[in-house]
C-alpha atoms as a PDB file:
ATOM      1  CA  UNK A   1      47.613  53.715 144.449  1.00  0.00           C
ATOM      2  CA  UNK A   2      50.359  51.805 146.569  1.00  0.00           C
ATOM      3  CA  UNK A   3      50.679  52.868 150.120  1.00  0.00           C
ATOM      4  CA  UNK A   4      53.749  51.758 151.884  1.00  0.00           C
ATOM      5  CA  UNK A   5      53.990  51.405 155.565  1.00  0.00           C
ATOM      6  CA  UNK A   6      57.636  51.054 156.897  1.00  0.00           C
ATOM      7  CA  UNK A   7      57.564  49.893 160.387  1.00  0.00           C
ATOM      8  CA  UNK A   8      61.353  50.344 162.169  1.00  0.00           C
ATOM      9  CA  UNK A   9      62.295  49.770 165.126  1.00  0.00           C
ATOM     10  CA  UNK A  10      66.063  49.294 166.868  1.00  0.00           C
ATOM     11  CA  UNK A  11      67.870  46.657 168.731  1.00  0.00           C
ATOM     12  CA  UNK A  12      71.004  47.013 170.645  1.00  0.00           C
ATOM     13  CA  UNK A  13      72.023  44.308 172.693  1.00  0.00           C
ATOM     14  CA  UNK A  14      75.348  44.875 174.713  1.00  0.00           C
ATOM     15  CA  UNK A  15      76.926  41.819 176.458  1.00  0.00           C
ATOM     16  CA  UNK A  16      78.715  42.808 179.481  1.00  0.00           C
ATOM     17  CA  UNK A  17      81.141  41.094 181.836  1.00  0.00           C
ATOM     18  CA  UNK A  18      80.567  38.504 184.313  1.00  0.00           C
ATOM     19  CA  UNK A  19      79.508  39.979 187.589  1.00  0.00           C
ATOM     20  CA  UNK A  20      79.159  38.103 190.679  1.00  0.00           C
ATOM     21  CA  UNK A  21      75.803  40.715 192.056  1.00  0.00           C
ATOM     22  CA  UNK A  22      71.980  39.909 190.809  1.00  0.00           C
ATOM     23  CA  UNK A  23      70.562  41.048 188.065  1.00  0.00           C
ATOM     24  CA  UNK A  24      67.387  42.714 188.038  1.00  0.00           C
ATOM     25  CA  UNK A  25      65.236  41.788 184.851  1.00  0.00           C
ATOM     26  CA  UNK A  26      62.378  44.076 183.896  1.00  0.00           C
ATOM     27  CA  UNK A  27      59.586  44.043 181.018  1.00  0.00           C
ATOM     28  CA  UNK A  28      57.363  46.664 179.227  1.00  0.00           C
ATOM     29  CA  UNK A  29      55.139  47.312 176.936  1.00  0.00           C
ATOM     30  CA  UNK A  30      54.187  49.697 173.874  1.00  0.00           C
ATOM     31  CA  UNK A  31      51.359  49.741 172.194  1.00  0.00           C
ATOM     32  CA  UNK A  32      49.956  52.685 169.222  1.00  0.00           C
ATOM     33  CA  UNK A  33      46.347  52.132 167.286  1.00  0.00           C
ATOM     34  CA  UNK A  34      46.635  54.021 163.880  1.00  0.00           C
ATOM     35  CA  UNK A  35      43.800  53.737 161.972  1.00  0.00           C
ATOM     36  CA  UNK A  36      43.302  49.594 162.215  1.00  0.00           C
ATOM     37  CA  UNK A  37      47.288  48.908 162.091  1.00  0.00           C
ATOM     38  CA  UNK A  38      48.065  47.527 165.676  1.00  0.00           C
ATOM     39  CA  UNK A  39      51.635  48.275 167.118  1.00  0.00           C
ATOM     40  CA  UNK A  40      53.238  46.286 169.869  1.00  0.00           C
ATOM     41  CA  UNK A  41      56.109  46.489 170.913  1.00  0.00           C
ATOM     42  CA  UNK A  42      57.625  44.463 174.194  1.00  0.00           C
ATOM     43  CA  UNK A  43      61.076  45.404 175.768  1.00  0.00           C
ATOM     44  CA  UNK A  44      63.320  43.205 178.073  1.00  0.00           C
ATOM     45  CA  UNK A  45      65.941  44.547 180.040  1.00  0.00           C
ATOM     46  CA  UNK A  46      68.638  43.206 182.497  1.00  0.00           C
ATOM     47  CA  UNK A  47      69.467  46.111 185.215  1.00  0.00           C
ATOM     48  CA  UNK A  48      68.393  48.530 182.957  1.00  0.00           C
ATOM     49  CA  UNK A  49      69.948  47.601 180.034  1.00  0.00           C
ATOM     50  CA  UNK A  50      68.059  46.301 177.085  1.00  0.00           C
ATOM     51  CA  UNK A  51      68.380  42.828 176.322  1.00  0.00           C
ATOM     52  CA  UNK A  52      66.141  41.614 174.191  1.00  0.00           C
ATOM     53  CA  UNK A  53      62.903  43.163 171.721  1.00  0.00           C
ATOM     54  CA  UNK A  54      59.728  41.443 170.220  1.00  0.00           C
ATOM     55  CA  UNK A  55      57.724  43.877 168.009  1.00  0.00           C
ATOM     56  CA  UNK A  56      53.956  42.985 166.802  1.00  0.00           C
ATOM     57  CA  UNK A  57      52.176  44.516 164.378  1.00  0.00           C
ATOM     58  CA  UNK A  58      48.294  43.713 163.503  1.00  0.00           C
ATOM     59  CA  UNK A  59      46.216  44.444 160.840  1.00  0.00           C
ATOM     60  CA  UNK A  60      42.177  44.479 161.671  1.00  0.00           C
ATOM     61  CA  UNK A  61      39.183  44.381 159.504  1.00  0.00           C
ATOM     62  CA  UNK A  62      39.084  48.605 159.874  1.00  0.00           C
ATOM     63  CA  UNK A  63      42.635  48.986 158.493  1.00  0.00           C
ATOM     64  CA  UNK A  64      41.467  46.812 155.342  1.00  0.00           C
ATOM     65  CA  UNK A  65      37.869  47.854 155.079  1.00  0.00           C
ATOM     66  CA  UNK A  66      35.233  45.636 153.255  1.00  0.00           C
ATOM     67  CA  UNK A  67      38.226  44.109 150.808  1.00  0.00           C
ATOM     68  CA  UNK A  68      38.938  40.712 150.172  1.00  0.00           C
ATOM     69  CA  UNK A  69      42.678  40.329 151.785  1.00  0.00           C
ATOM     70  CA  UNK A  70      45.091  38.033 151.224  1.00  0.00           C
ATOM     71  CA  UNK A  71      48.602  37.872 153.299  1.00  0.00           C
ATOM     72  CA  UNK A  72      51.706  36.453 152.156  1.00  0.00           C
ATOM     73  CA  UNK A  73      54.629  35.984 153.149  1.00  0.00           C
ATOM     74  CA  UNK A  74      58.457  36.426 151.495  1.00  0.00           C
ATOM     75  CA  UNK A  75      58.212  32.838 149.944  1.00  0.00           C
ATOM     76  CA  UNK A  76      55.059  33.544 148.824  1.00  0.00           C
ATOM     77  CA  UNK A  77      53.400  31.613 150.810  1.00  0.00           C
ATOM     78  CA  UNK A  78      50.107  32.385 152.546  1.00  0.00           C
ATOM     79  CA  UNK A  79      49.978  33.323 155.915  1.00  0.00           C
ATOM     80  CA  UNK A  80      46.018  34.121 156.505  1.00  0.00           C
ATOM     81  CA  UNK A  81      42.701  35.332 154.574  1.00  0.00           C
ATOM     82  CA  UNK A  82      41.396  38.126 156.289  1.00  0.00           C
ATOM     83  CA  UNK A  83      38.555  39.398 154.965  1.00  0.00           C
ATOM     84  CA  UNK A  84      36.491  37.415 157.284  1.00  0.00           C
ATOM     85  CA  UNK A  85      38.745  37.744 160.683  1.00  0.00           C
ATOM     86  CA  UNK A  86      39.563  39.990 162.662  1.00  0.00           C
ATOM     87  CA  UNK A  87      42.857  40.488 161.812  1.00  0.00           C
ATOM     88  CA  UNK A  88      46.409  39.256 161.175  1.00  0.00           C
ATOM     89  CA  UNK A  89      49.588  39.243 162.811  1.00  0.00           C
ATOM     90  CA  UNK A  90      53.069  39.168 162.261  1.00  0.00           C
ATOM     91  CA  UNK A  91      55.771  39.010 164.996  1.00  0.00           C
ATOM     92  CA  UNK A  92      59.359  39.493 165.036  1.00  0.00           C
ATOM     93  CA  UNK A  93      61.494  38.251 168.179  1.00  0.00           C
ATOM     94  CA  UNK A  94      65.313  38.620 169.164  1.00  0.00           C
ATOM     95  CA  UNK A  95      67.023  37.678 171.869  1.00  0.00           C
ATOM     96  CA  UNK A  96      71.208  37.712 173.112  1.00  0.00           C
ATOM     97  CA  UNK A  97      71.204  34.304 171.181  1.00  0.00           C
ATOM     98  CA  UNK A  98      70.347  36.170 167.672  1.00  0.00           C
ATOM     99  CA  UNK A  99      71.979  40.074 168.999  1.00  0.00           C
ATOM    100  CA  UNK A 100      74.871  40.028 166.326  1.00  0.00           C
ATOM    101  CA  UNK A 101      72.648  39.478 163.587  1.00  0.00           C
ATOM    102  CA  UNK A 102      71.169  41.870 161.214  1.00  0.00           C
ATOM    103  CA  UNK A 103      67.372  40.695 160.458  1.00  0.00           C
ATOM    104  CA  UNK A 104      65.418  41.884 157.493  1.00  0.00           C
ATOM    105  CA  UNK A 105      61.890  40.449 156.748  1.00  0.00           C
ATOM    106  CA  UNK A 106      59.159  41.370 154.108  1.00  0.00           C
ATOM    107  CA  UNK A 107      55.226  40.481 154.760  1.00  0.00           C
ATOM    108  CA  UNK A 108      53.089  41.705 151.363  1.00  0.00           C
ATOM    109  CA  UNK A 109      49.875  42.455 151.946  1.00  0.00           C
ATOM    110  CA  UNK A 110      47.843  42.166 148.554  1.00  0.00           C
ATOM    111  CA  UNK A 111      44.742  44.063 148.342  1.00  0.00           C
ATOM    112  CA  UNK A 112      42.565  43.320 145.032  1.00  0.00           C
ATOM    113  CA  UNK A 113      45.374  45.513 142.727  1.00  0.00           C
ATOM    114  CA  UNK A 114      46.327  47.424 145.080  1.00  0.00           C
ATOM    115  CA  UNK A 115      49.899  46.300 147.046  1.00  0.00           C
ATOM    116  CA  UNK A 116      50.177  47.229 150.908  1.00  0.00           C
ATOM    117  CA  UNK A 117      54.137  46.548 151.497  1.00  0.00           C
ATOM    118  CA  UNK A 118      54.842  46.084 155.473  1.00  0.00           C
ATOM    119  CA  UNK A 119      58.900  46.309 155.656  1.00  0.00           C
ATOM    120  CA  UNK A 120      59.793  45.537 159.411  1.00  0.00           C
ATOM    121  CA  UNK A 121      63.214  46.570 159.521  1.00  0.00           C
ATOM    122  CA  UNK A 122      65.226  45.440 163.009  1.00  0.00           C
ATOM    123  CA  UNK A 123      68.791  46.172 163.545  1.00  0.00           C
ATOM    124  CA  UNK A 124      71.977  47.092 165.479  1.00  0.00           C
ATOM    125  CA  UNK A 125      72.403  51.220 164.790  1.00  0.00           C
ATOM    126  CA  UNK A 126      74.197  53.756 166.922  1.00  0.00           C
ATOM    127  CA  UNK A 127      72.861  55.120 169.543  1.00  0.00           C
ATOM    128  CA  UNK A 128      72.279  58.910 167.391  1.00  0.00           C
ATOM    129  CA  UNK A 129      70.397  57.464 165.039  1.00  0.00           C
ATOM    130  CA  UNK A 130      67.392  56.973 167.753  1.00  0.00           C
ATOM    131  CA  UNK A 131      67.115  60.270 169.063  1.00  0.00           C
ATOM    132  CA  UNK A 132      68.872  63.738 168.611  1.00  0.00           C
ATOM    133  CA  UNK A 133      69.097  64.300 172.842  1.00  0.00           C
ATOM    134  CA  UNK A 134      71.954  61.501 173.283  1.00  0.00           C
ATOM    135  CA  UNK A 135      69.669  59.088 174.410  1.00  0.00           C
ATOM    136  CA  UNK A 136      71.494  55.722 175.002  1.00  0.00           C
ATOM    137  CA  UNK A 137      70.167  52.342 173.991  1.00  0.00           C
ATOM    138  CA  UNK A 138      71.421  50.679 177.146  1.00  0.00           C
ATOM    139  CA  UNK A 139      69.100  53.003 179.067  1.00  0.00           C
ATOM    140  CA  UNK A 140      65.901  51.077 178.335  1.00  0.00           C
ATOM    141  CA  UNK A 141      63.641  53.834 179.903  1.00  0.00           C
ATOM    142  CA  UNK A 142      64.775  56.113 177.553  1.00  0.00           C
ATOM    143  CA  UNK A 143      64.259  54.301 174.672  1.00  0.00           C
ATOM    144  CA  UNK A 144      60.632  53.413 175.723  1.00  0.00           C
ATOM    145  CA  UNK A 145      60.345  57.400 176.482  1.00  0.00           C
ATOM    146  CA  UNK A 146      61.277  57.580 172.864  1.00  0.00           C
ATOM    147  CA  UNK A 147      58.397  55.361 171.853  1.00  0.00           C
ATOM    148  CA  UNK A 148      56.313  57.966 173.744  1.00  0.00           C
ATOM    149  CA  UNK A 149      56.877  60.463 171.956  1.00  0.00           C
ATOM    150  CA  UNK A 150      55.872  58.953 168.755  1.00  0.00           C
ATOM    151  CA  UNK A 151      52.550  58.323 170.094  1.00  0.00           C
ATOM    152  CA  UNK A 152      52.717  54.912 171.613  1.00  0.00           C
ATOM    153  CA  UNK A 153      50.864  53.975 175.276  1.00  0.00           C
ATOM    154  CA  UNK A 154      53.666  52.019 177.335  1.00  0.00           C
ATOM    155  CA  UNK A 155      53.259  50.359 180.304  1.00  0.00           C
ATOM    156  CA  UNK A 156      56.411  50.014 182.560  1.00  0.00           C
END
């Protein structure tokens, strides 16, 4: 049976104008255990306004169970054995330098037969697509509120 896991999370950057005042330039933290599959997921914001995301997901020795586990990634290419380690990671990071691009990356996961598909899936949407209450994605409290309510710990 093929289980697929679709991880997504959003990135808005928005450039603004020179200003002569200091910016204030803030980090936190989500984090969400679910059953061996490790979510991170860091936030960067300048006066409030997010600048920058790096999401983390691991995999741990629970999550795969007593399998032989092989990760590769979209060339192929293997990242890890797992079977005897704790875990694996993958990372995605953005930043203003990379905003205006649309990022897309596949890691397979190949267990025995069996194919576990991780799609992390990182883009620019508008701002309704994140929450039905109007939340804005310049207000980075509000998106990590968001994160909240889909179960995640955050630290801010």
């Amino acid at each position: 049976m093929k289980k697929i896991f679709t991880i997504a999370a959003t990135l808005l950057i928005l450039v603004g104008c020179g200003s002569s005042k200091t910016e204030t330039v803030t980090t936190a933290s989500c984090e969400m255990d679910n059953d061996g599959a490790l979510y991170r997921n860091e936030f960067q914001s300048k006066d409030g306004a997010l600048t920058g995301m790096i999401q983390q997901v691991t995999l741990t020795k629970e999550f795969f169970g007593d399998r032989d586990v092989e990760a590769v990634n979209k060339n192929n290419e293997t990242l890890q054995e797992l079977y005897n380690i704790d875990g694996v990671t993958y990372s995605a990071n953005f930043s203003e330098d990379n905003a205006d691009a649309y990022y897309r990356e596949k890691v397979e996961i190949k267990i025995n037969d069996e194919n576990v598909k991780i799609l992390t899936d990182i883009g620019l949407i508008d701002a309704s697509l994140l929450s039905d209450d109007g939340v804005k994605l310049k207000d980075t409290k509000a998106i990590i509120e968001f994160y909240e309510t889909l179960g995640y710990n955050c630290l801010y």
